[in-house]
PDB file of N, CA and C in Angstrom:
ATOM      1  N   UNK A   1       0.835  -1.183   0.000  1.00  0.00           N
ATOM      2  CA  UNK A   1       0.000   0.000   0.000  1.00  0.00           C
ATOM      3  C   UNK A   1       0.882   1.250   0.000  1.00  0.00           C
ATOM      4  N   UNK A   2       0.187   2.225  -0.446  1.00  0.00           N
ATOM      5  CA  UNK A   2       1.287   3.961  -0.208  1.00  0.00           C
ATOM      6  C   UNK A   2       0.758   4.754   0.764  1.00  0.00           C
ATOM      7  N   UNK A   3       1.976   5.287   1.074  1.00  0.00           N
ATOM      8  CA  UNK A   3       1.249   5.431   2.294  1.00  0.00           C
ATOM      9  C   UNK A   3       0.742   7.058   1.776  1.00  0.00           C
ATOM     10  N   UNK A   4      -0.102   7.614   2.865  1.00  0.00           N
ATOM     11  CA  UNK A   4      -0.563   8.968   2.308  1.00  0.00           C
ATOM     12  C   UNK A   4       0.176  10.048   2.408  1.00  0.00           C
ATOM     13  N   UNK A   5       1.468  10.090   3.365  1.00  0.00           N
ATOM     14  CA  UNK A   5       2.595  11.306   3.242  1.00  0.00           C
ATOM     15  C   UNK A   5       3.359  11.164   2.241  1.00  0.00           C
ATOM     16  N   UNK A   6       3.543  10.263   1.466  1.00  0.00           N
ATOM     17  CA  UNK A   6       3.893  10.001   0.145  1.00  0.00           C
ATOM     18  C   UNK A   6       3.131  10.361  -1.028  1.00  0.00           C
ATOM     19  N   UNK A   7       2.001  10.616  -1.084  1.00  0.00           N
ATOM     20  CA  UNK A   7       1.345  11.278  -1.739  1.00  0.00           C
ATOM     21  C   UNK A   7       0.966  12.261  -1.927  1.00  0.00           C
ATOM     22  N   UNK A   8       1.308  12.816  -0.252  1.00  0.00           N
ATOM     23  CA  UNK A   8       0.945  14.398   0.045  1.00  0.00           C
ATOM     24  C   UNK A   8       2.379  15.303  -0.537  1.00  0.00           C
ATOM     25  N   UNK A   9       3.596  14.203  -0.636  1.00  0.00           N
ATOM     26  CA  UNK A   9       4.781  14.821  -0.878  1.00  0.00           C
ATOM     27  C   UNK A   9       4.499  14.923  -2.775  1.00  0.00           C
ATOM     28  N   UNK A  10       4.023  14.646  -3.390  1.00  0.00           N
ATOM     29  CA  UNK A  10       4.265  14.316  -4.784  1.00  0.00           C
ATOM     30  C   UNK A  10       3.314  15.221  -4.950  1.00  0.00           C
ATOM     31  N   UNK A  11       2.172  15.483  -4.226  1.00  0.00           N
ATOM     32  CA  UNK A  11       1.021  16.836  -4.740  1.00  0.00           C
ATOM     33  C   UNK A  11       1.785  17.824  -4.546  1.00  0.00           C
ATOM     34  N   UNK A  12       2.729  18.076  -4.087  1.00  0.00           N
ATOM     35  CA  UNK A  12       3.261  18.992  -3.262  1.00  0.00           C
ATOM     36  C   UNK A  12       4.652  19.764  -4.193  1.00  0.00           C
ATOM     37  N   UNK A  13       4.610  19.329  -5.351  1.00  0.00           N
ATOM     38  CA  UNK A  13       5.714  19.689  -6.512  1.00  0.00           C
ATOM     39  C   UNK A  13       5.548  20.789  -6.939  1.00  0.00           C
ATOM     40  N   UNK A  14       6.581  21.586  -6.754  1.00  0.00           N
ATOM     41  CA  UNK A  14       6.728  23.081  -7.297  1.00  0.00           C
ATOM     42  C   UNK A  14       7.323  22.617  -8.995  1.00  0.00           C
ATOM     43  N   UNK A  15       6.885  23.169  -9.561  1.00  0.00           N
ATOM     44  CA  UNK A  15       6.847  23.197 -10.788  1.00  0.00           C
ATOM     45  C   UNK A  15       7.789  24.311 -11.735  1.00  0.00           C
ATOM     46  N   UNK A  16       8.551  24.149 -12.493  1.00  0.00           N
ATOM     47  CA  UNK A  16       9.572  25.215 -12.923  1.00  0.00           C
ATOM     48  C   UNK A  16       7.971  25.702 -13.830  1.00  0.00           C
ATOM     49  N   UNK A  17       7.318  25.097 -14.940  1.00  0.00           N
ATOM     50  CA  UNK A  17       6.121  25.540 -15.509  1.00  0.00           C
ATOM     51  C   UNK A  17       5.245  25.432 -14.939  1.00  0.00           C
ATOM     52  N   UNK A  18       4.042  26.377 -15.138  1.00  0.00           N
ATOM     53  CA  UNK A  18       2.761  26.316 -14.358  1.00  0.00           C
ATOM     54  C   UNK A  18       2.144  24.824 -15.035  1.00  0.00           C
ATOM     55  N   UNK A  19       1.305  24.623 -14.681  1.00  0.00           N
ATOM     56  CA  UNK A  19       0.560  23.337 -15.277  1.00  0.00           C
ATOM     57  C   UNK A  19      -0.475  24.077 -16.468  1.00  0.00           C
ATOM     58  N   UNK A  20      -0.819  25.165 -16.018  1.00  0.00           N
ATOM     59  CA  UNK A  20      -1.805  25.852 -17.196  1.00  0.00           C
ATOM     60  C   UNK A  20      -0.900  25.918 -18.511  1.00  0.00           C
ATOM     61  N   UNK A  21      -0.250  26.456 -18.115  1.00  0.00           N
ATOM     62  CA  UNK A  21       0.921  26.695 -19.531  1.00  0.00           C
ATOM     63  C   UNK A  21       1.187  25.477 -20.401  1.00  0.00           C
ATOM     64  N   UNK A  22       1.881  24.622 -19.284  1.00  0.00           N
ATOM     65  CA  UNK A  22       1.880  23.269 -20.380  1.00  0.00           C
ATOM     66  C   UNK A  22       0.411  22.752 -21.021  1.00  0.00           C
ATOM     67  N   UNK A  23      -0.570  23.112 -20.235  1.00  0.00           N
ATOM     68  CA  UNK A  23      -2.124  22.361 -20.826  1.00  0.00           C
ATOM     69  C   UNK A  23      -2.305  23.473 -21.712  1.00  0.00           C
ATOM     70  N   UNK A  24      -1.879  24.565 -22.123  1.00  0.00           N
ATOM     71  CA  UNK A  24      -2.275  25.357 -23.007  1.00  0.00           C
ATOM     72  C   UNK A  24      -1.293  25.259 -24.349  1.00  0.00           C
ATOM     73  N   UNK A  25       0.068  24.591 -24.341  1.00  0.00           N
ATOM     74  CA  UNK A  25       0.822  24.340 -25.323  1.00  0.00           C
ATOM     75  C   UNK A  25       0.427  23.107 -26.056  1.00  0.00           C
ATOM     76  N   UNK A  26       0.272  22.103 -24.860  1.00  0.00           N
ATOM     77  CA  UNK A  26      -0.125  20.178 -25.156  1.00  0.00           C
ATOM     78  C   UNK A  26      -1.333  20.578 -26.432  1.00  0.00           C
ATOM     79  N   UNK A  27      -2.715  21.769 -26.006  1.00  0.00           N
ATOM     80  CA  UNK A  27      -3.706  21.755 -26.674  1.00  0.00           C
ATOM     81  C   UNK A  27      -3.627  22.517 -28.123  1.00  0.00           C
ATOM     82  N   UNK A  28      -2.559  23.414 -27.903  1.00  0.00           N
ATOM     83  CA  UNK A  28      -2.258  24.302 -29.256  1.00  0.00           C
ATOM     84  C   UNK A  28      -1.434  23.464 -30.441  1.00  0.00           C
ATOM     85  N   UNK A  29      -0.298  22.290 -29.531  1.00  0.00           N
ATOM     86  CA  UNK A  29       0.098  21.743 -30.622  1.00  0.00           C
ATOM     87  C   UNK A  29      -0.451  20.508 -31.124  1.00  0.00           C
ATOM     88  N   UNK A  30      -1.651  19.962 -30.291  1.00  0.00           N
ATOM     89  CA  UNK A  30      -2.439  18.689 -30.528  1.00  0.00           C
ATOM     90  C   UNK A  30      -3.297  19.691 -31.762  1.00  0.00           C
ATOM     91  N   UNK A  31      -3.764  20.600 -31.349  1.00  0.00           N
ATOM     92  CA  UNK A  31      -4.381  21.464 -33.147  1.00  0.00           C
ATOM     93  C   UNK A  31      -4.304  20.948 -34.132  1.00  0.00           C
ATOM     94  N   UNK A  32      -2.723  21.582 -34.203  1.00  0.00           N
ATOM     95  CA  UNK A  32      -1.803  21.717 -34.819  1.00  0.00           C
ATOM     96  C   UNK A  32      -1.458  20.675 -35.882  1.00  0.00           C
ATOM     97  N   UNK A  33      -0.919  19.645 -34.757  1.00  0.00           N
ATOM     98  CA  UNK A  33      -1.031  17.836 -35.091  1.00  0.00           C
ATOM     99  C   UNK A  33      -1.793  17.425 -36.391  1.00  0.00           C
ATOM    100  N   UNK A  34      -3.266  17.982 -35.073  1.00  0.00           N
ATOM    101  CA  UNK A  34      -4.226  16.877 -35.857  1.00  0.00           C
ATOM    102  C   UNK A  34      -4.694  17.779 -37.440  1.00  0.00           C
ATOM    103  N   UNK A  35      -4.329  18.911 -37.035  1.00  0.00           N
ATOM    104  CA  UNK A  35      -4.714  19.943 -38.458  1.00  0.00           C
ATOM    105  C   UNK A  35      -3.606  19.893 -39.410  1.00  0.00           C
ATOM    106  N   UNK A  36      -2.773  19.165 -39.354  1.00  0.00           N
ATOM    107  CA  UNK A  36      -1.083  18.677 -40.477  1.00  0.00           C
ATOM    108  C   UNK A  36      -0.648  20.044 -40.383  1.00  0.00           C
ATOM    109  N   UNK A  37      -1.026  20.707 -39.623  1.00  0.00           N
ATOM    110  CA  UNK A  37       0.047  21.958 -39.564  1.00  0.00           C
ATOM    111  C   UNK A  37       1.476  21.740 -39.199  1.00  0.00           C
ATOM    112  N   UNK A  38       2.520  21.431 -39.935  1.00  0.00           N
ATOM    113  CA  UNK A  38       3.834  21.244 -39.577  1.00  0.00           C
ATOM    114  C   UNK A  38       4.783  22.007 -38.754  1.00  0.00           C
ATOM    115  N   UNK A  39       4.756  23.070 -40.152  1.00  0.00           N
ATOM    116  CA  UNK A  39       5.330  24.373 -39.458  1.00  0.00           C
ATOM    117  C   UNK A  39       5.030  25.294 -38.012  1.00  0.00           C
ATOM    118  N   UNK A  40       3.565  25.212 -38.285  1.00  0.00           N
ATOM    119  CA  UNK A  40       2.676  25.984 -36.965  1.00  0.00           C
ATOM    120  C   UNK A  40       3.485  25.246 -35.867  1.00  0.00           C
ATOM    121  N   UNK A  41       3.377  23.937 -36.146  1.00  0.00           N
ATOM    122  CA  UNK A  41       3.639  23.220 -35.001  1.00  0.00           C
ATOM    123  C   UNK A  41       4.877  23.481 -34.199  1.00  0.00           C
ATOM    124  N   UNK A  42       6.028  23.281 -35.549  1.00  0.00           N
ATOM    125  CA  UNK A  42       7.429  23.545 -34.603  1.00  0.00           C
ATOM    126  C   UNK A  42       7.663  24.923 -34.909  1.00  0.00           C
ATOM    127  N   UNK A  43       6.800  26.170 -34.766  1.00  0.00           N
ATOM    128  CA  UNK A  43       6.642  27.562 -34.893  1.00  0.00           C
ATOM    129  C   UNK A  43       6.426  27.875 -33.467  1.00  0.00           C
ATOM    130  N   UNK A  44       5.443  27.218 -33.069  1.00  0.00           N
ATOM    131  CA  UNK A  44       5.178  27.360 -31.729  1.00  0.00           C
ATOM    132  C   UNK A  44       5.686  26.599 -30.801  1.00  0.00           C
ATOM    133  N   UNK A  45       6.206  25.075 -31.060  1.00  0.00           N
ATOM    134  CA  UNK A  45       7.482  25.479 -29.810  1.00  0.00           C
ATOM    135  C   UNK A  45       8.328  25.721 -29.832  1.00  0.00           C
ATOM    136  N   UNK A  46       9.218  26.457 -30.559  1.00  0.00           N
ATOM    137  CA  UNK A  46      10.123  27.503 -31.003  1.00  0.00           C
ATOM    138  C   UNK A  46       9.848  28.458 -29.600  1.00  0.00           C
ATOM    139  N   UNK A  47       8.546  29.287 -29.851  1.00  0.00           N
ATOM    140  CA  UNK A  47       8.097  30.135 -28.942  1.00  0.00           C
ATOM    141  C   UNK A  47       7.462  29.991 -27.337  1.00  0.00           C
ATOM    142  N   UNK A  48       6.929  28.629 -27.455  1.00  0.00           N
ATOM    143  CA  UNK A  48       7.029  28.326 -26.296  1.00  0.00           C
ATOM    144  C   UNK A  48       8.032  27.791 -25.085  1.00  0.00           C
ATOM    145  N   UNK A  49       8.880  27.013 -26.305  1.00  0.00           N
ATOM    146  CA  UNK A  49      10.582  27.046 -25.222  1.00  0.00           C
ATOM    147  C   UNK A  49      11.385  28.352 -24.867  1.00  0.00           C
ATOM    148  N   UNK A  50      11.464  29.315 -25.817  1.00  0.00           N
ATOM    149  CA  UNK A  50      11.655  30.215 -25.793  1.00  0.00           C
ATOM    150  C   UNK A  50      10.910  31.528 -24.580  1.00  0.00           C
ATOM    151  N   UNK A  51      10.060  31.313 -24.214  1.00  0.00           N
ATOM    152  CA  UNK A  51       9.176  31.859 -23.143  1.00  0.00           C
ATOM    153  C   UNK A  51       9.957  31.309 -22.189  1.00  0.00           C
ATOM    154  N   UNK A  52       9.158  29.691 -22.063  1.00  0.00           N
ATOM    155  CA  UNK A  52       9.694  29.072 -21.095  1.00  0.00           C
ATOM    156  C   UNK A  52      11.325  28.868 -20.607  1.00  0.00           C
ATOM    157  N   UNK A  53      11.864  29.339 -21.241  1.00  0.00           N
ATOM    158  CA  UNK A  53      13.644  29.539 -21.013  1.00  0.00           C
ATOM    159  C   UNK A  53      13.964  31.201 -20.885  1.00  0.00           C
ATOM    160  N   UNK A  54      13.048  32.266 -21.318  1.00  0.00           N
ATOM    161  CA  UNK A  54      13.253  33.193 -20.633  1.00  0.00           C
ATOM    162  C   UNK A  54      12.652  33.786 -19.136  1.00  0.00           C
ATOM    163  N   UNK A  55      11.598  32.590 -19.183  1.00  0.00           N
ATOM    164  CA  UNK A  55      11.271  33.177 -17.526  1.00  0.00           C
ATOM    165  C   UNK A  55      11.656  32.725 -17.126  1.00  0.00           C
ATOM    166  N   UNK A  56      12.626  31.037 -17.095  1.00  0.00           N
ATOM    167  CA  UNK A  56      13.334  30.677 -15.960  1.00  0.00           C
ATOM    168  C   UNK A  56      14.664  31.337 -15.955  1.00  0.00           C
ATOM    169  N   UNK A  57      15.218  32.118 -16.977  1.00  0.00           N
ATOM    170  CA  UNK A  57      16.209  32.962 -16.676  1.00  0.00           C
ATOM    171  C   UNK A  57      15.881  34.231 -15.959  1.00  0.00           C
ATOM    172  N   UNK A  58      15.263  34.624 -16.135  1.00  0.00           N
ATOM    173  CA  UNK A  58      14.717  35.448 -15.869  1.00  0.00           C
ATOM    174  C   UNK A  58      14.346  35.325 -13.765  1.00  0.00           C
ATOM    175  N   UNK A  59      13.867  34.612 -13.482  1.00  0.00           N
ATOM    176  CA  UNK A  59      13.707  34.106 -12.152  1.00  0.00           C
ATOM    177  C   UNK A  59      15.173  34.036 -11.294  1.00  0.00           C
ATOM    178  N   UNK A  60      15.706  32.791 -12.166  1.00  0.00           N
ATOM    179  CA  UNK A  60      16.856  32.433 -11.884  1.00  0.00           C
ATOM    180  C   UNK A  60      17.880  33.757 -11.475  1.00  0.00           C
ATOM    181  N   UNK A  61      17.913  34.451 -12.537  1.00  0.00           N
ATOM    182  CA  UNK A  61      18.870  35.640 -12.579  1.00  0.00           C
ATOM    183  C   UNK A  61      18.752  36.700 -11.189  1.00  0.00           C
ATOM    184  N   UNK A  62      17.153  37.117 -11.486  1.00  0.00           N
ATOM    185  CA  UNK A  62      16.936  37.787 -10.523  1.00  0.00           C
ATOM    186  C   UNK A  62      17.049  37.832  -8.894  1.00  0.00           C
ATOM    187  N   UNK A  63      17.033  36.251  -8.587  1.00  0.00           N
ATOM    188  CA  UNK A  63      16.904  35.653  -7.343  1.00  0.00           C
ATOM    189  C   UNK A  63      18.781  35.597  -6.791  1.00  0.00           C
ATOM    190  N   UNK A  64      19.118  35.523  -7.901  1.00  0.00           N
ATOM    191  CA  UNK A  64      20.919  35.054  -7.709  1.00  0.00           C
ATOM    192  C   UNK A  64      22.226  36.033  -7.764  1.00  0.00           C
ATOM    193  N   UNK A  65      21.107  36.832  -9.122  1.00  0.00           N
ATOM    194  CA  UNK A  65      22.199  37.947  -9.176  1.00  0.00           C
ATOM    195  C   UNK A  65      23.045  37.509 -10.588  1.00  0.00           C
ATOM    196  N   UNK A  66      23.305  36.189 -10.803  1.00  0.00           N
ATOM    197  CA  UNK A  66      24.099  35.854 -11.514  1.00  0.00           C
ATOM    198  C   UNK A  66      24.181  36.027 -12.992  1.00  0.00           C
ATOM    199  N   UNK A  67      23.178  36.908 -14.247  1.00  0.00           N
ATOM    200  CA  UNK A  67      23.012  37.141 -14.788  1.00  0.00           C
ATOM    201  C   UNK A  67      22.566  38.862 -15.031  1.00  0.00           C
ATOM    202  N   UNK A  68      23.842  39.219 -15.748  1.00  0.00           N
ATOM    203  CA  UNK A  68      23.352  40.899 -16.071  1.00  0.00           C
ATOM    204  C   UNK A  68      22.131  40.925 -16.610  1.00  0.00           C
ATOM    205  N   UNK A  69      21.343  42.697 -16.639  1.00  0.00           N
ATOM    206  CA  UNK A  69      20.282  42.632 -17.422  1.00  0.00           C
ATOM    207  C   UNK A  69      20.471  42.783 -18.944  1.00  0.00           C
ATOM    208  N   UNK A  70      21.656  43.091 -19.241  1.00  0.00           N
ATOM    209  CA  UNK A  70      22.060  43.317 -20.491  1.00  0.00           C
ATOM    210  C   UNK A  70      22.166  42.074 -21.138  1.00  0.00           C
ATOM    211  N   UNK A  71      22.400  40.966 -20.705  1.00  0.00           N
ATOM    212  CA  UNK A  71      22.217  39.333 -21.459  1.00  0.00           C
ATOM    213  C   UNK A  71      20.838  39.216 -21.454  1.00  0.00           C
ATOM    214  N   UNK A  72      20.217  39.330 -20.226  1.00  0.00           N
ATOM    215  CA  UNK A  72      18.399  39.116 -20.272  1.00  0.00           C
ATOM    216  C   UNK A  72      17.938  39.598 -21.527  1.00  0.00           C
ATOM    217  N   UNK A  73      18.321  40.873 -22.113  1.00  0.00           N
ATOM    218  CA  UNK A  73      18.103  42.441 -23.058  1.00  0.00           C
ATOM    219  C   UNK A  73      18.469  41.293 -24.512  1.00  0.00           C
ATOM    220  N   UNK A  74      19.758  40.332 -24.211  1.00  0.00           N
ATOM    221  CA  UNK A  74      20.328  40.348 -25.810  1.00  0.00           C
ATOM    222  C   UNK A  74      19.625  39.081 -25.879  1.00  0.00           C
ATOM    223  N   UNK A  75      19.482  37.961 -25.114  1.00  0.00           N
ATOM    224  CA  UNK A  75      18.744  37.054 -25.148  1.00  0.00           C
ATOM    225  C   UNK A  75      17.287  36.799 -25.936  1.00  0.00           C
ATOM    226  N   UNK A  76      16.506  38.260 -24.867  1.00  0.00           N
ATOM    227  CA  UNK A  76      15.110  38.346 -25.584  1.00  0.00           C
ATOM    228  C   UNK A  76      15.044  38.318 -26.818  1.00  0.00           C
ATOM    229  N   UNK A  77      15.890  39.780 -27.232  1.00  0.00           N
ATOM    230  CA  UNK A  77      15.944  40.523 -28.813  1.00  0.00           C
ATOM    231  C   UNK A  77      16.457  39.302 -29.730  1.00  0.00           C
ATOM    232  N   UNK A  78      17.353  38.047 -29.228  1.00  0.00           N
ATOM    233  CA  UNK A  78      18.068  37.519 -30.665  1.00  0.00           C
ATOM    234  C   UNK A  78      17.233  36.452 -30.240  1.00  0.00           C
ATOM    235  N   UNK A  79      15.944  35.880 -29.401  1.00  0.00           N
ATOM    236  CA  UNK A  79      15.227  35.009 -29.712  1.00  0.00           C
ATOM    237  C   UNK A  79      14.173  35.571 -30.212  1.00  0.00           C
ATOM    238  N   UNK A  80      13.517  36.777 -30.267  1.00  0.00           N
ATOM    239  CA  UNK A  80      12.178  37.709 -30.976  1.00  0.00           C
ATOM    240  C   UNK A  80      12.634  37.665 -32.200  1.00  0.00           C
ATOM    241  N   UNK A  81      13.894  38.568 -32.777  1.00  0.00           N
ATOM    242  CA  UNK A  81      14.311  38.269 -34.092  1.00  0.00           C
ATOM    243  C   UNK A  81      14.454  36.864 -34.818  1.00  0.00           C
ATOM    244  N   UNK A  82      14.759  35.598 -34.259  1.00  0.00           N
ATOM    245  CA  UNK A  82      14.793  34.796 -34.456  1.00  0.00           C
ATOM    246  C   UNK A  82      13.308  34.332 -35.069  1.00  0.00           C
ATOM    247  N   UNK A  83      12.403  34.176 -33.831  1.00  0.00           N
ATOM    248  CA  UNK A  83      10.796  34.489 -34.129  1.00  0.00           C
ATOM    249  C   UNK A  83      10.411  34.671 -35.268  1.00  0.00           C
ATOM    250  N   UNK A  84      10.623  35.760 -35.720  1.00  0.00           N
ATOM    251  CA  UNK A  84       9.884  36.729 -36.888  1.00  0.00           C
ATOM    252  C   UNK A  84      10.796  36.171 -37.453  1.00  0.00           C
ATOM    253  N   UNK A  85      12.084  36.544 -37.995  1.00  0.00           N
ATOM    254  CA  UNK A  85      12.429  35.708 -39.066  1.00  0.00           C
ATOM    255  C   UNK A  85      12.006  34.134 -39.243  1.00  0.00           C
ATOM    256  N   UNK A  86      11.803  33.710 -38.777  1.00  0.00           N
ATOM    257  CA  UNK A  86      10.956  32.036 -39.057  1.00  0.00           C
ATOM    258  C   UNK A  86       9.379  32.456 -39.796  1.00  0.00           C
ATOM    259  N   UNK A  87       8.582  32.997 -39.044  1.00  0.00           N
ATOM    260  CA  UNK A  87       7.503  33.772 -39.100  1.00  0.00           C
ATOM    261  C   UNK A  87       7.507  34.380 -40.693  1.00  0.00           C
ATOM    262  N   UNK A  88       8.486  35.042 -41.176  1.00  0.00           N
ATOM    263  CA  UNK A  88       8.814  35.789 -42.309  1.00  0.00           C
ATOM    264  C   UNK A  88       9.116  34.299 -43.416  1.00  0.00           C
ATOM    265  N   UNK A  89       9.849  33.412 -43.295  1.00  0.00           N
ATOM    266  CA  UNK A  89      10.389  32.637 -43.895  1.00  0.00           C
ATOM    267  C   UNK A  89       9.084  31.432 -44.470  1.00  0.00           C
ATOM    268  N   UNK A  90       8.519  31.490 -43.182  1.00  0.00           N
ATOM    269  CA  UNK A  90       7.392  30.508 -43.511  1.00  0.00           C
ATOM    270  C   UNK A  90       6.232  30.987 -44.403  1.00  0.00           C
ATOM    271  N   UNK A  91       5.971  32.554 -44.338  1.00  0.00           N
ATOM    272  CA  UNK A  91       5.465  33.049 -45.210  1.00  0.00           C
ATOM    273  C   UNK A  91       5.958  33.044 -46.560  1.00  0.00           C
ATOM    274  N   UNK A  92       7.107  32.954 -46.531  1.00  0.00           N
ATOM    275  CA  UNK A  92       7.489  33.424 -47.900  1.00  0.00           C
ATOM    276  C   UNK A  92       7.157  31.874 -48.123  1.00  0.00           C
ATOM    277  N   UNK A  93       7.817  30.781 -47.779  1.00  0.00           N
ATOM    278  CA  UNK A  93       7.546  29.877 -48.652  1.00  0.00           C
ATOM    279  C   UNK A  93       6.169  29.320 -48.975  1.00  0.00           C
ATOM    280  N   UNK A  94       5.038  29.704 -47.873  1.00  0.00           N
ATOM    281  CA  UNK A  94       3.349  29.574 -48.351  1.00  0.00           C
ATOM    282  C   UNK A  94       3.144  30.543 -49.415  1.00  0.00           C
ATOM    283  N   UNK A  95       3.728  31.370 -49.746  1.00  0.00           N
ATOM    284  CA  UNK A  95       3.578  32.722 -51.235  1.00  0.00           C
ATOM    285  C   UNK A  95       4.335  32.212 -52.003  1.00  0.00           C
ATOM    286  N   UNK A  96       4.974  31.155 -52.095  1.00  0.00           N
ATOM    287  CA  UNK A  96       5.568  30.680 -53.427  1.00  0.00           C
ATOM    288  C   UNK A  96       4.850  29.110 -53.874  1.00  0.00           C
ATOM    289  N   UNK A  97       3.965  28.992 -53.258  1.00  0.00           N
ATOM    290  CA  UNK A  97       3.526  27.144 -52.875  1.00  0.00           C
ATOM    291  C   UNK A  97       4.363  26.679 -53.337  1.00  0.00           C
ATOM    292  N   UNK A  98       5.130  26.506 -52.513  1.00  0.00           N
ATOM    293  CA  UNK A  98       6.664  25.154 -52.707  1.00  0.00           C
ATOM    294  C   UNK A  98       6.339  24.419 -51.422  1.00  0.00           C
ATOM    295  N   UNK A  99       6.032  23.149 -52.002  1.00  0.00           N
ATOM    296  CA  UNK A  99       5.626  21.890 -50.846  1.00  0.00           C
ATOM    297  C   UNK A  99       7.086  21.717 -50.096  1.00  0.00           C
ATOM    298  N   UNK A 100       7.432  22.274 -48.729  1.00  0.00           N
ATOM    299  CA  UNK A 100       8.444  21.838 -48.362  1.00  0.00           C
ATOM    300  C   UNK A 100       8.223  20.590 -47.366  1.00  0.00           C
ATOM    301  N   UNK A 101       7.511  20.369 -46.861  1.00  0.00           N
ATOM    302  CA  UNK A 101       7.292  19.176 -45.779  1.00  0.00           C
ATOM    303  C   UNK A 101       6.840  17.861 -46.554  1.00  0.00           C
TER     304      UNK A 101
END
């Protein structure tokens, strides 16, 4: 049998992600999935790792010290640019219909 402080310890998990967040990615890329959206798919977790790796820097940093704000600053900007250029790229190739997948 288990015992119940063993269970109370496992409810009890702090989470680096909220649980909403992941149930809101699981459902955007099951869409996605089931709609053969390829690109969408690895478009958005592009952006959702990307979130999720700037707020745990972001936490991390703040709590420790160990990260300037000026990396936080270059981090954001060369994963946003990153973003949009994908964003830009994927457009262009739906305006040329060239089957890439």
């Amino acid at each position: 049998m288990v015992d119940i402080d063993i269970l109370r310890d496992w409810g009890n998990v702090s989470l680096a992600v909220p649980a909403w967040e992941v149930m809101f990615y699981v459902l955007v890329v099951s869409l996605n999935v089931l709609l053969g959206r390829t690109r969408s798919c690895l478009i958005n977790t592009f952006a959702f790792t990307f979130y999720w790796t700037l707020m745990s820097v972001v936490t991390t940093s703040l709590s420790t010290s160990a990260i300037s704000q000026s990396n936080i600053a270059i981090f954001f900007f060369c994963g946003l640019t990153l973003y949009c250029l994908i964003i830009l790229a994927s457009l262009k190739i739906n305006s040329r219909n060239v089957d890439v997948a």
